[in-house]
Protein backbone atom coordinates (compact mmCIF):
# COMPACT_ATOMS: atom_id res chain seq x y z
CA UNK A 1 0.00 0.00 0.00
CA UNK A 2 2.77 2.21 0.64
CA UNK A 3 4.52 1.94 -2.24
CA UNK A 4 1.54 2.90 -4.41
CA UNK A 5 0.84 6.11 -2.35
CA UNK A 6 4.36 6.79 -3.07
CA UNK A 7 4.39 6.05 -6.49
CA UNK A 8 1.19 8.40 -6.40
CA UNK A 9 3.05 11.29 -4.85
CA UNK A 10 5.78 11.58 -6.90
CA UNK A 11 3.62 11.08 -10.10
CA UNK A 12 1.29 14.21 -8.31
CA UNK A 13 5.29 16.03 -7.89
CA UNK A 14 5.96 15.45 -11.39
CA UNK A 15 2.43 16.45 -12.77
CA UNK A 16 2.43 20.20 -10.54
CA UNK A 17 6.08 20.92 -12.55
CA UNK A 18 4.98 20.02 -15.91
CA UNK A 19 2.08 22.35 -15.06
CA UNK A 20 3.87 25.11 -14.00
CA UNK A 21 6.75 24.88 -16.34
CA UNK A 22 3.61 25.45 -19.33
CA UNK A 23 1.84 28.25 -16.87
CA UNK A 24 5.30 29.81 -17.01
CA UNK A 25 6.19 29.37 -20.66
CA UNK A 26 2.48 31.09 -21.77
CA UNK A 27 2.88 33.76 -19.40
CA UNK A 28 5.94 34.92 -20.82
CA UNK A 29 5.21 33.80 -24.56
CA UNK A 30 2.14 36.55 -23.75
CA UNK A 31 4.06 39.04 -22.16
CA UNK A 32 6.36 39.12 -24.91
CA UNK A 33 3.95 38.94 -27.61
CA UNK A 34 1.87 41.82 -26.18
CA UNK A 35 4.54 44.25 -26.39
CA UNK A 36 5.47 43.37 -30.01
CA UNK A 37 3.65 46.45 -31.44
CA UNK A 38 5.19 49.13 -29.04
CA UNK A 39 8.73 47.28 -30.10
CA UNK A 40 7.92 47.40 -33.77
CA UNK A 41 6.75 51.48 -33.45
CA UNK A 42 9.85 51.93 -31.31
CA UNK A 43 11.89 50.98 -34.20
CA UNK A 44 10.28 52.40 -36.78
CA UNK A 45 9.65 48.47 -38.66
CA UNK A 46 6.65 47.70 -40.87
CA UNK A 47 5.14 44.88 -40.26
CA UNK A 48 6.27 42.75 -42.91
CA UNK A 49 9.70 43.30 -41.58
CA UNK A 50 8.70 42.58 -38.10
CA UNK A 51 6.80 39.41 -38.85
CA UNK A 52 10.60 38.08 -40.87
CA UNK A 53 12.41 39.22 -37.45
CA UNK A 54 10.24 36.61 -35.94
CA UNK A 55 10.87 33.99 -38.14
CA UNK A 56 14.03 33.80 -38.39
């Protein structure tokens, strides 16, 4: 019995940091893409020219 409820905790561990490495990841990845058109103003860049800087 134990060694399933351990089994069960660390699978539960393992679980809550794969969530929170994504929760992290789309936070930033928003951040980030939310301040894309004050960069692209900033430096004078049309959006054609923006959309290559963030392809390549």
């Amino acid at each position: 019995m134990s060694v399933r409820t351990g089994q069960s905790a660390e699978v539960t561990h393992w679980r809550n940091a794969v969530v929170t490495a994504y929760a992290v990841s789309g936070i930033a990845f928003a951040s980030w893409v939310s301040r894309l058109p004050a960069i692209r103003d900033g430096l004078d860049l049309t959006p054609e020219v923006s959309g290559c800087c963030c392809c390549a």
